[in-house]
N, C-alpha and C. Protein backbone atom coordinates (compact mmCIF):
# COMPACT_ATOMS: atom_id res chain seq x y z
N UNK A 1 54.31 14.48 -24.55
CA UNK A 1 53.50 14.28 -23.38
C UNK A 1 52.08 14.76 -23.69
N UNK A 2 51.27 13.99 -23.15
CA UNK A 2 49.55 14.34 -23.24
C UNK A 2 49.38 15.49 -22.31
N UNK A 3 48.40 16.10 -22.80
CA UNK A 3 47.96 17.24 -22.31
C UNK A 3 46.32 16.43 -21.11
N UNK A 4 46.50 16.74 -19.92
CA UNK A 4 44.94 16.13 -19.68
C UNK A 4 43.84 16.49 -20.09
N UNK A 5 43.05 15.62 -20.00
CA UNK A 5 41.86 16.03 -20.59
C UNK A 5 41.03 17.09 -19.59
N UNK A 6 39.87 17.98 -20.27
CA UNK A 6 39.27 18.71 -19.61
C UNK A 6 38.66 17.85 -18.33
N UNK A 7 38.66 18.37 -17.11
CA UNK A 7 37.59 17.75 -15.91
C UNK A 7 36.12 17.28 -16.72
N UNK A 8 35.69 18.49 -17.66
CA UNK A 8 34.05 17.99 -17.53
C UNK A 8 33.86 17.36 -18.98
N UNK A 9 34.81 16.86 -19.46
CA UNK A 9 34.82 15.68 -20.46
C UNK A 9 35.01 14.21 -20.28
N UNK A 10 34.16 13.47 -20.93
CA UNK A 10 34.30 12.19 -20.54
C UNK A 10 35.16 11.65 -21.09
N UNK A 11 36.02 10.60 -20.44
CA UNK A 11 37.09 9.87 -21.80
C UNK A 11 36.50 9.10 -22.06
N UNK A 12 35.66 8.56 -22.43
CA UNK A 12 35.07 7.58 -23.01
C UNK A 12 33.39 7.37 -23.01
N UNK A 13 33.06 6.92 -23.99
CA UNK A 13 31.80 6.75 -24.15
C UNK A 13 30.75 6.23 -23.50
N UNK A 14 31.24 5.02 -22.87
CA UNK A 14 30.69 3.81 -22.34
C UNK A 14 30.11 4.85 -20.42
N UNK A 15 30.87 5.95 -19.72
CA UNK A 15 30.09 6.12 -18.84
C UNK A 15 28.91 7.15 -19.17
N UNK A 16 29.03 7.82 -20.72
CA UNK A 16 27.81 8.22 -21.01
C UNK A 16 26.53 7.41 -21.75
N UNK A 17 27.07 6.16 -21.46
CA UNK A 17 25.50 5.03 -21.80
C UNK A 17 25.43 4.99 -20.78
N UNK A 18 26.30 4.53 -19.34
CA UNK A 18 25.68 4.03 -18.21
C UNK A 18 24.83 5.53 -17.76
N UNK A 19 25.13 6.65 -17.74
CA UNK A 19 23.91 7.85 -17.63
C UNK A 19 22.71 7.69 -18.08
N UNK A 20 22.88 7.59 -19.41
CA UNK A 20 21.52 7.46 -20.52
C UNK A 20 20.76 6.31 -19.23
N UNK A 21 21.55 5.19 -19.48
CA UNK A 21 20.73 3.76 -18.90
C UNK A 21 20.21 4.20 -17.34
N UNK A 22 20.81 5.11 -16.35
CA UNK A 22 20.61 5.33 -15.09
C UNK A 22 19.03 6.28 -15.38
N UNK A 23 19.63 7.29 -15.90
CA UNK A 23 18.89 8.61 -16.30
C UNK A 23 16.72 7.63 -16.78
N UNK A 24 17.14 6.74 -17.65
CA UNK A 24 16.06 5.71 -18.08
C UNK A 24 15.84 5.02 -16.71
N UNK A 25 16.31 4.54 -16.21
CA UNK A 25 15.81 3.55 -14.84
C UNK A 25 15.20 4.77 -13.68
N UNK A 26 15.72 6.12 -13.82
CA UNK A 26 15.38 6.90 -12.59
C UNK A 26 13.98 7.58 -13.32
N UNK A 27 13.71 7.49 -14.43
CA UNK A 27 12.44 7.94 -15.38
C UNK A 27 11.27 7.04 -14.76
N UNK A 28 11.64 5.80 -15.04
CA UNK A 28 10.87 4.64 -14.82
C UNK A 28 10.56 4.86 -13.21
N UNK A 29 11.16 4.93 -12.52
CA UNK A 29 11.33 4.39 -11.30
C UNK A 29 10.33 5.62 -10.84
N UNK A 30 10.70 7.28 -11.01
CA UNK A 30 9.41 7.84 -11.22
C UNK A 30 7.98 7.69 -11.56
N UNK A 31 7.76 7.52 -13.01
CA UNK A 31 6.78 7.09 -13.44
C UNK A 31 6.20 6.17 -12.06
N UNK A 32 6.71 4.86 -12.02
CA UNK A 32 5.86 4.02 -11.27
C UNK A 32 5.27 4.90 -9.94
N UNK A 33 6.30 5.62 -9.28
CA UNK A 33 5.94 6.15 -7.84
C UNK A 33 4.41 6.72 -8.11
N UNK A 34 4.39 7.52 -8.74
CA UNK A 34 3.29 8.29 -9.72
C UNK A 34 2.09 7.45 -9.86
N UNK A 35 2.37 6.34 -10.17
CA UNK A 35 1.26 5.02 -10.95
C UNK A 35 0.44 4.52 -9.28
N UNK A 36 1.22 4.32 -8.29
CA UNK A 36 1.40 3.49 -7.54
C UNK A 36 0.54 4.56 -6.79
N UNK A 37 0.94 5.87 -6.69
CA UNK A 37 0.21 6.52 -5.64
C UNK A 37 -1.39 7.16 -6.67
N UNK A 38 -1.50 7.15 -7.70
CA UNK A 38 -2.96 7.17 -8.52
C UNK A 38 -3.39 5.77 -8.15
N UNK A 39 -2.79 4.80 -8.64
CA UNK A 39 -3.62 3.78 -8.09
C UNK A 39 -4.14 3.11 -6.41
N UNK A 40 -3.74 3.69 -5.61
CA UNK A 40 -4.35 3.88 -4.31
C UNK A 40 -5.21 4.75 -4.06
N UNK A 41 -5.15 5.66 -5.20
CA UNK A 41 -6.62 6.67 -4.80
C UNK A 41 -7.13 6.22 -5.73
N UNK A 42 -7.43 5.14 -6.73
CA UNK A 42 -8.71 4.46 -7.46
C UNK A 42 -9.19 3.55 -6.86
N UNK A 43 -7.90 2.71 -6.31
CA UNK A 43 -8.48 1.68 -5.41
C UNK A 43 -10.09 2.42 -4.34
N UNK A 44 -9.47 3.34 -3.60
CA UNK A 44 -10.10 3.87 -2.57
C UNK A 44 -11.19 4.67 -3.44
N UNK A 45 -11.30 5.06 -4.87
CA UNK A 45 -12.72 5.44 -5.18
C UNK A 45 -13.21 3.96 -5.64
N UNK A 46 -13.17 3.36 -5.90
CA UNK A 46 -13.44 2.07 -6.48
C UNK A 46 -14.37 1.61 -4.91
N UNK A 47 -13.82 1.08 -4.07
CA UNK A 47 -14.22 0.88 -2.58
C UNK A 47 -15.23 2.06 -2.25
N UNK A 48 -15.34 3.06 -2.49
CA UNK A 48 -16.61 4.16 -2.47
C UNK A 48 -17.60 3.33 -3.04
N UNK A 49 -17.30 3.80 -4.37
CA UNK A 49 -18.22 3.49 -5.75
C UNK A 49 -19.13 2.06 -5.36
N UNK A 50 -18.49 1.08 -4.99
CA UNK A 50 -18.85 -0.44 -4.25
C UNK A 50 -19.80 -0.18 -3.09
N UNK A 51 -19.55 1.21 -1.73
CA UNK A 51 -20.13 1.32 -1.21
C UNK A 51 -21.22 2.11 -0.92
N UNK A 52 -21.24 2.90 -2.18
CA UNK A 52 -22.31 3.80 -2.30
C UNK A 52 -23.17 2.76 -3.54
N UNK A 53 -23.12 1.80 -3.86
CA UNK A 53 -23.88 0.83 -4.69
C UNK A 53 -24.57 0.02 -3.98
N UNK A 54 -24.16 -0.63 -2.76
CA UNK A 54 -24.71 -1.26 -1.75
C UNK A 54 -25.55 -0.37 -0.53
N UNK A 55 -25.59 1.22 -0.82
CA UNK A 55 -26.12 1.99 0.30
C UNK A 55 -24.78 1.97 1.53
N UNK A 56 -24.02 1.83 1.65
CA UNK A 56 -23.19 1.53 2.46
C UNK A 56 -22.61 3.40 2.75
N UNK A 57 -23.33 4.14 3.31
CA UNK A 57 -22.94 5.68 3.34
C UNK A 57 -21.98 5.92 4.48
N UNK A 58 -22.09 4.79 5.96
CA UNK A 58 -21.77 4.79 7.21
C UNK A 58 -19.96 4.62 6.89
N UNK A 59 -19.64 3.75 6.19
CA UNK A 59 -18.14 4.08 5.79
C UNK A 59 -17.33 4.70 5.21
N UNK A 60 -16.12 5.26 5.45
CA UNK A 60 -15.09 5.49 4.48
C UNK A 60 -14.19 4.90 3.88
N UNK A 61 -14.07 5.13 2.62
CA UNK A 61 -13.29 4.00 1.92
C UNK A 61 -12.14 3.61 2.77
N UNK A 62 -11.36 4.01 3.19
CA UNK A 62 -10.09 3.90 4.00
C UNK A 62 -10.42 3.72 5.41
N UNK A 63 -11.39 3.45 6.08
CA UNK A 63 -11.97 2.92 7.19
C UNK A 63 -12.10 1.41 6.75
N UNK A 64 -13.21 1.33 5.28
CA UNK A 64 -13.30 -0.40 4.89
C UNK A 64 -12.09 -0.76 4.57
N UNK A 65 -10.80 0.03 4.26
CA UNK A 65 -9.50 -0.72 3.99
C UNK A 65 -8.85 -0.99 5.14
N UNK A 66 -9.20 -0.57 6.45
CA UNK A 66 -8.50 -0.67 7.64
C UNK A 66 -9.10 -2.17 8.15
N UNK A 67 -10.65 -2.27 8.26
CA UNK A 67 -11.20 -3.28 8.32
C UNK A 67 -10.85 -4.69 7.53
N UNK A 68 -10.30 -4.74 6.25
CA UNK A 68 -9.89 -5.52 5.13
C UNK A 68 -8.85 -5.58 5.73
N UNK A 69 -7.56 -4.85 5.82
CA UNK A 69 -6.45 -4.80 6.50
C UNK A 69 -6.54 -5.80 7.63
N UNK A 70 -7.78 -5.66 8.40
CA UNK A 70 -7.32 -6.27 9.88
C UNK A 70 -7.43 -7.46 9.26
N UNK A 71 -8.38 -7.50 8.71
CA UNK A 71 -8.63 -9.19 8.45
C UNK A 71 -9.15 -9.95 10.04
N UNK A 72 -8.34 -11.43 10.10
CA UNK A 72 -8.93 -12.49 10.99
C UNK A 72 -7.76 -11.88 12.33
N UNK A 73 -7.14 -10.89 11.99
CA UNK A 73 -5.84 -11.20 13.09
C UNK A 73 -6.65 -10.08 14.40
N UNK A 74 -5.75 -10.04 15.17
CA UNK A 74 -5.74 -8.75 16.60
C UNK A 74 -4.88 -8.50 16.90
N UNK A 75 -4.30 -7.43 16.46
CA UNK A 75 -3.00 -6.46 16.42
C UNK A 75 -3.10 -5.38 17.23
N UNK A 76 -1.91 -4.53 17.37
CA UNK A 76 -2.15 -3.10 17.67
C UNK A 76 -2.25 -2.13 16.77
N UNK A 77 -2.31 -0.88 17.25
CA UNK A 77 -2.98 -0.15 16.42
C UNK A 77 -1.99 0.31 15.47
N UNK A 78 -0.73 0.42 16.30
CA UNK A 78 0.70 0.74 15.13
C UNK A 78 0.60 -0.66 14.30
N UNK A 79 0.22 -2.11 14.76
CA UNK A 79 0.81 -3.04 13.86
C UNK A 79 -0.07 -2.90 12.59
N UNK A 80 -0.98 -2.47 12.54
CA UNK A 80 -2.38 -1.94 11.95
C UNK A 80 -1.86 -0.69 10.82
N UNK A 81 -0.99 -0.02 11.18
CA UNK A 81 -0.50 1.27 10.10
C UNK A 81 0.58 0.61 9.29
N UNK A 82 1.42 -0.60 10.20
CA UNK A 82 2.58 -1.07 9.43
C UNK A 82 1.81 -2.13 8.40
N UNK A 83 0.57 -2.54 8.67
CA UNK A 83 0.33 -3.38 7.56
C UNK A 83 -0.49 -2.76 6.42
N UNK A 84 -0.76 -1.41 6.71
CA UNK A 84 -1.84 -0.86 5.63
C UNK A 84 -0.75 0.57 4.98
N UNK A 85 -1.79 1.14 4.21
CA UNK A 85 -1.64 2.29 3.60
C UNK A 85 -1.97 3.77 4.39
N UNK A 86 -1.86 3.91 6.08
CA UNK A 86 -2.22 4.51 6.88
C UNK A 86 -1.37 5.62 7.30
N UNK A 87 -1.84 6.86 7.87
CA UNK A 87 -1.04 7.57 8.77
C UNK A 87 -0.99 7.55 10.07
N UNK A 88 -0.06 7.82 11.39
CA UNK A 88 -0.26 6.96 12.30
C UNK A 88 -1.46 7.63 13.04
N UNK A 89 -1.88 8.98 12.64
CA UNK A 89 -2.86 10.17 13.50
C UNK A 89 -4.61 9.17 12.64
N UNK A 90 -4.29 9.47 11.45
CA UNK A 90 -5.40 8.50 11.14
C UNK A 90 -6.04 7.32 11.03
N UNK A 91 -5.25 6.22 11.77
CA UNK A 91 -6.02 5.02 12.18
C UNK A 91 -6.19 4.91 13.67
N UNK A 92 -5.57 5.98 14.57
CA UNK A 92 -6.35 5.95 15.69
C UNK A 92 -7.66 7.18 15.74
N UNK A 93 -7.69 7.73 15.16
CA UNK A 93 -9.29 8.45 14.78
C UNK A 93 -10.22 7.84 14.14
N UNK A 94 -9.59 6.77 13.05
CA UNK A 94 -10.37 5.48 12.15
C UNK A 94 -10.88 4.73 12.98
N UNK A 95 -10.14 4.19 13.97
CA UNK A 95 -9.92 3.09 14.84
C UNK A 95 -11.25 3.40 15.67
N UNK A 96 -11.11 4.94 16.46
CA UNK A 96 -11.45 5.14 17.22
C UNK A 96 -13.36 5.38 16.93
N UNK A 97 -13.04 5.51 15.77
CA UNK A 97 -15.02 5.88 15.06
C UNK A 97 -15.38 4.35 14.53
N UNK A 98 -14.57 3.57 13.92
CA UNK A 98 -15.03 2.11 14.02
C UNK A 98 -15.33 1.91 15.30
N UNK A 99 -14.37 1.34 16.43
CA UNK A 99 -14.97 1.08 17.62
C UNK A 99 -16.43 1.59 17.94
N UNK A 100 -16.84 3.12 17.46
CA UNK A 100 -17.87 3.67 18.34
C UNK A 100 -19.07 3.15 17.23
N UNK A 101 -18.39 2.75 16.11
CA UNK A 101 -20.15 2.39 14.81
C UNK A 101 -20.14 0.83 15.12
N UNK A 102 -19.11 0.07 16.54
CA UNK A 102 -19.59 -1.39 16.02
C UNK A 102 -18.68 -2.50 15.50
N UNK A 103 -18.10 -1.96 14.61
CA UNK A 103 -17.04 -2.88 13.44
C UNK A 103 -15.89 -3.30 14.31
N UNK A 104 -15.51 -3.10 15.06
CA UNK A 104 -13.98 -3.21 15.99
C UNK A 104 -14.15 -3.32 16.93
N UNK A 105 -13.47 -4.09 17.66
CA UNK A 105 -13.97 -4.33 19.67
C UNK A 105 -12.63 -4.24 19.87
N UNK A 106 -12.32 -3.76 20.90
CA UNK A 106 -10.57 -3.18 21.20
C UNK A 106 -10.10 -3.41 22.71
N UNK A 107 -9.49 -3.96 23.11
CA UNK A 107 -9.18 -3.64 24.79
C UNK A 107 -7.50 -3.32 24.92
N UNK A 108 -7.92 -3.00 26.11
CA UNK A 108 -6.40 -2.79 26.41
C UNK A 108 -5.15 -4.64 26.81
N UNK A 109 -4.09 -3.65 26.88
CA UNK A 109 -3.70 -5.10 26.50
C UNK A 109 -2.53 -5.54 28.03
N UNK A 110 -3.07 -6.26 28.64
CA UNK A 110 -2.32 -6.92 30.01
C UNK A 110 -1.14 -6.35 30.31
N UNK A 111 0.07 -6.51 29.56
CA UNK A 111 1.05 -6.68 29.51
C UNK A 111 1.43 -4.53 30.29
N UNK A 112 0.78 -4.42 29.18
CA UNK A 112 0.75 -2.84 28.38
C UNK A 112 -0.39 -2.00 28.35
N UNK A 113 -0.67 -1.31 29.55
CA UNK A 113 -1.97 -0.54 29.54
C UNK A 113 -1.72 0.29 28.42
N UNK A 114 -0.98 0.95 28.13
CA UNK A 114 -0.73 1.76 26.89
C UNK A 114 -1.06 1.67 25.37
N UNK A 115 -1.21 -0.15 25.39
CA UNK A 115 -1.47 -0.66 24.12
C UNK A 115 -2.82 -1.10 24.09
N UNK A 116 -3.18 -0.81 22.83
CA UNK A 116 -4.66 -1.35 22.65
C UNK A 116 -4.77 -2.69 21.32
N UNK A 117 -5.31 -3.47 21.68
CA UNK A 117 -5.57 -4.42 20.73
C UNK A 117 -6.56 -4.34 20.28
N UNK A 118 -6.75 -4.90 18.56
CA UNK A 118 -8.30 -5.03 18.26
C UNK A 118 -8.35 -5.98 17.17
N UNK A 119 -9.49 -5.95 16.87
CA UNK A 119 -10.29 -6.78 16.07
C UNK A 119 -11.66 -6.72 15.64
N UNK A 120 -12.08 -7.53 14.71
CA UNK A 120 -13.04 -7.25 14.01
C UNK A 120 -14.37 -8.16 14.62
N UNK A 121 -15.30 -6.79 14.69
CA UNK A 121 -16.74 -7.73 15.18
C UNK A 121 -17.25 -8.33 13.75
N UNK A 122 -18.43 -9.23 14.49
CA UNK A 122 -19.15 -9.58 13.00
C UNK A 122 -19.49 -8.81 12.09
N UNK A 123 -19.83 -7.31 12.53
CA UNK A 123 -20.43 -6.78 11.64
C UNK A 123 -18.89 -6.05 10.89
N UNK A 124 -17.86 -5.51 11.40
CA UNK A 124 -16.58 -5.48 10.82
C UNK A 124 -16.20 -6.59 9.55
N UNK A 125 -16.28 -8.15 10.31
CA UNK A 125 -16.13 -8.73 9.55
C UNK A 125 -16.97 -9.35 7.98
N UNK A 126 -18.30 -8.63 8.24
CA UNK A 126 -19.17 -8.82 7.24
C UNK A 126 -18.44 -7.96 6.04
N UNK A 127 -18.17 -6.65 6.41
CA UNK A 127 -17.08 -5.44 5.65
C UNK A 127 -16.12 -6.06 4.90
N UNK A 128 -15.80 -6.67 5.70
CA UNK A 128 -13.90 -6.89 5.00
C UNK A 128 -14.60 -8.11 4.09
N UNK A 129 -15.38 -8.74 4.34
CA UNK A 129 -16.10 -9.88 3.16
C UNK A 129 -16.51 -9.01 1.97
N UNK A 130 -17.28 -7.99 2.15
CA UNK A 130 -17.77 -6.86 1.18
C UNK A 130 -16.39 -6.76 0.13
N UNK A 131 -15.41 -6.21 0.62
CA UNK A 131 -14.15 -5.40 0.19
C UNK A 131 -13.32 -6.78 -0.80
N UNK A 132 -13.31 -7.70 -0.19
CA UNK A 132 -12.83 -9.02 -0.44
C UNK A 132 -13.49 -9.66 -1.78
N UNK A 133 -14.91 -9.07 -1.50
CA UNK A 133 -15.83 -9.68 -2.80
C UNK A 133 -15.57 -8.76 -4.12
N UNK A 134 -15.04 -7.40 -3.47
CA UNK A 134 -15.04 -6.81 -4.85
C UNK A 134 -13.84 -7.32 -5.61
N UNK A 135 -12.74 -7.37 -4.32
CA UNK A 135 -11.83 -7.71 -5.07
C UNK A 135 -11.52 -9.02 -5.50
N UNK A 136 -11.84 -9.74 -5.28
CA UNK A 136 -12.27 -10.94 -6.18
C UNK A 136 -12.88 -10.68 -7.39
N UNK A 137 -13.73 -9.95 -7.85
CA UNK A 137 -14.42 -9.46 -8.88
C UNK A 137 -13.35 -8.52 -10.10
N UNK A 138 -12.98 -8.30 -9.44
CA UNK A 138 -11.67 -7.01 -10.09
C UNK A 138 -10.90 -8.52 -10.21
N UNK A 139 -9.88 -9.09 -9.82
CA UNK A 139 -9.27 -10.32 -9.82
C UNK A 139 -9.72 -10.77 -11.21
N UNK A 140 -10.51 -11.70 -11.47
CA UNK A 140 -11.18 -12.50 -12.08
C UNK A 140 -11.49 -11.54 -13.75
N UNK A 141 -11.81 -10.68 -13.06
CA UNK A 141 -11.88 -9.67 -14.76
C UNK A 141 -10.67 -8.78 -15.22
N UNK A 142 -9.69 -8.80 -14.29
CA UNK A 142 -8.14 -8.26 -14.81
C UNK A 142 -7.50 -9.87 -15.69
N UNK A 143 -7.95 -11.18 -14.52
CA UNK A 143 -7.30 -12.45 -15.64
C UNK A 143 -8.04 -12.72 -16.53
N UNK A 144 -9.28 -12.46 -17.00
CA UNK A 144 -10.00 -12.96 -18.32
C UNK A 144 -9.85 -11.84 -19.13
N UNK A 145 -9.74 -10.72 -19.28
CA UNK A 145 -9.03 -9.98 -19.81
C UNK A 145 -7.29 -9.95 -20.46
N UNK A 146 -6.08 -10.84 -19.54
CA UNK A 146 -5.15 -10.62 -20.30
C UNK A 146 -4.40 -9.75 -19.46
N UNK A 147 -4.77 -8.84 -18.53
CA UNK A 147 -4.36 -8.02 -17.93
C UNK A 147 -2.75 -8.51 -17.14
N UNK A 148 -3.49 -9.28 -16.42
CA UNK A 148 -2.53 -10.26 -15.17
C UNK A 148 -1.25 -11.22 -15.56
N UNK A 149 -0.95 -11.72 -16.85
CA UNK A 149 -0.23 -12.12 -17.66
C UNK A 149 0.81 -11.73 -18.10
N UNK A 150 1.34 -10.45 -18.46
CA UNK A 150 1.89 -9.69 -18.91
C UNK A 150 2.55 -8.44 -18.56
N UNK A 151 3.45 -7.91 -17.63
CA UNK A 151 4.03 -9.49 -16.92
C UNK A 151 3.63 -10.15 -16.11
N UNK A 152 3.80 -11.23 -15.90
CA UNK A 152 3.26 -12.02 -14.76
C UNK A 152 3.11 -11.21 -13.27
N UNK A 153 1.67 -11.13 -12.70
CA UNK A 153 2.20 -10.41 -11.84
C UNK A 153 2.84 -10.89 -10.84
N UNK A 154 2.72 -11.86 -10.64
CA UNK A 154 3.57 -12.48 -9.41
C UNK A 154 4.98 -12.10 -9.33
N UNK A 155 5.48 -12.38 -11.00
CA UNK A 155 6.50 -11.02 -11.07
C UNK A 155 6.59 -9.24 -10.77
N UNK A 156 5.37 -8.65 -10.94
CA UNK A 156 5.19 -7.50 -10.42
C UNK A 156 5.42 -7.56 -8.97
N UNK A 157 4.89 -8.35 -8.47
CA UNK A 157 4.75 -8.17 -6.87
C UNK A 157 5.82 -8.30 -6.24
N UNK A 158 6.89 -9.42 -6.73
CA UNK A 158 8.35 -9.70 -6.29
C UNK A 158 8.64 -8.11 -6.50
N UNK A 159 8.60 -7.72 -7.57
CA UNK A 159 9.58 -6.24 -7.36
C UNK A 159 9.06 -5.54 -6.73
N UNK A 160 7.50 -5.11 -6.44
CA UNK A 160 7.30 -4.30 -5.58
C UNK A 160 7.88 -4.88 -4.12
N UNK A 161 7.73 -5.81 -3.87
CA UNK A 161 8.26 -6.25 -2.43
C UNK A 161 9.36 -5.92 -2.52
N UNK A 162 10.44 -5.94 -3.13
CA UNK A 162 11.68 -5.40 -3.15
C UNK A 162 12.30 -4.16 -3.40
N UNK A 163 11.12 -3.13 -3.64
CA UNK A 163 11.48 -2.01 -3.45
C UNK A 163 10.89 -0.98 -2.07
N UNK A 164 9.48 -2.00 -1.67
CA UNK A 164 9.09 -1.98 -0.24
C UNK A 164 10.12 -2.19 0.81
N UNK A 165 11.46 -3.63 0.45
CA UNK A 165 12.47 -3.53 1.81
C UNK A 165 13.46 -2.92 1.37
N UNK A 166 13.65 -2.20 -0.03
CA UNK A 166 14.71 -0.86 -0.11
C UNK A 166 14.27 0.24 1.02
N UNK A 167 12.79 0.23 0.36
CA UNK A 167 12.16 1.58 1.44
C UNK A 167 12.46 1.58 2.65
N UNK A 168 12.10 0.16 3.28
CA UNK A 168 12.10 0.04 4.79
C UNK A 168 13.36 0.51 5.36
N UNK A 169 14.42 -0.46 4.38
CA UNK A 169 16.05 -0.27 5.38
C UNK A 169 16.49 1.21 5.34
N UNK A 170 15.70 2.07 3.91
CA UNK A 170 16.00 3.19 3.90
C UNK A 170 15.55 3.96 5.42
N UNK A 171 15.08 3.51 5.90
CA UNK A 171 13.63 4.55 6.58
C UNK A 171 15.10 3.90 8.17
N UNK A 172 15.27 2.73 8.12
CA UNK A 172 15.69 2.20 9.73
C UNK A 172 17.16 3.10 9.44
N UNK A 173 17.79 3.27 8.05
CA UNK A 173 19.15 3.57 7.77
C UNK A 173 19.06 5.03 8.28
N UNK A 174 18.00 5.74 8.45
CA UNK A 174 17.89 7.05 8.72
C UNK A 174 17.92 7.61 10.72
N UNK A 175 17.27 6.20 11.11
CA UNK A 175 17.01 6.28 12.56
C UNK A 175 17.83 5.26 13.22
């Protein structure tokens, strides 16, 4: 008769590759978090750097990303945090100092005194053209470069979108 094996021995090899291989995917999967949150604070010095080149002192980078964010639409102010990189205390203080420089016209909304809608004045929308132009500029010199190719990003973006509705269901799986 066999003697069992110890508890903290593996019988076999093959679930200490699937470790190695997990242990490698949870490395990676780090790394990126890391990448992802440096590259939102370059983005946002980059959007400085653009607006302190144009004299543009009256904004904050993350004010012109709220403005870019809105784009052509008129949302609320939560639909406004779910589409950006926002906290919910800081785009109604954003919100609320755009409205007062001009860039945003806001009312309340019929249905829902509670809710406020907004949108972008001309001079808002001149902004988000600003933000739009750089990034077009960045665009155009990441693909003549080689950058954008490799991998395709359109392939990048599929996975980020798919680890965006891991996040989400994570976040509804909690509430």
């Amino acid at each position: 008769m066999l003697a069992p094996a110890p508890r903290d021995q593996r019988p076999t090899a093959e679930p200490q590759s699937l470790d190695v291989a997990l242990s490698e995917l949870t490395d990676a999967y780090l790394e990126s978090l890391q990448l992802l949150e440096r590259m939102h604070r370059l983005m946002l010095d980059l959007v400085k750097d653009e607006f302190e080149r144009l004299h543009r002192g009256d904004l904050t980078p993350v004010q012109a990303m709220i403005l870019y964010n809105l784009g052509e639409a008129e949302v609320s102010a939560g639909e406004l945090r779910s589409r950006g990189m926002y906290q919910g205390s800081n785009v109604s203080y954003n919100l609320k100092k755009l409205v007062a420089m001009g860039y945003v016209h806001h009312e309340r909304c019929d249905m829902d005194r509670r809710s406020v809608r907004v949108r972008l004045t001309a001079e808002g929308q001149a902004v988000r053209d600003m933000v739009r132009r750089l990034f077009i500029r960045h665009a155009e010199g990441l693909a003549m470069s080689g950058v954008l190719e490799d991998p395709p990003l359109d392939s990048v973006n599929l996975q980020s979108r798919r680890i965006e509705r891991f996040w989400s269901e994570q976040i509804r799986y909690i509430y």
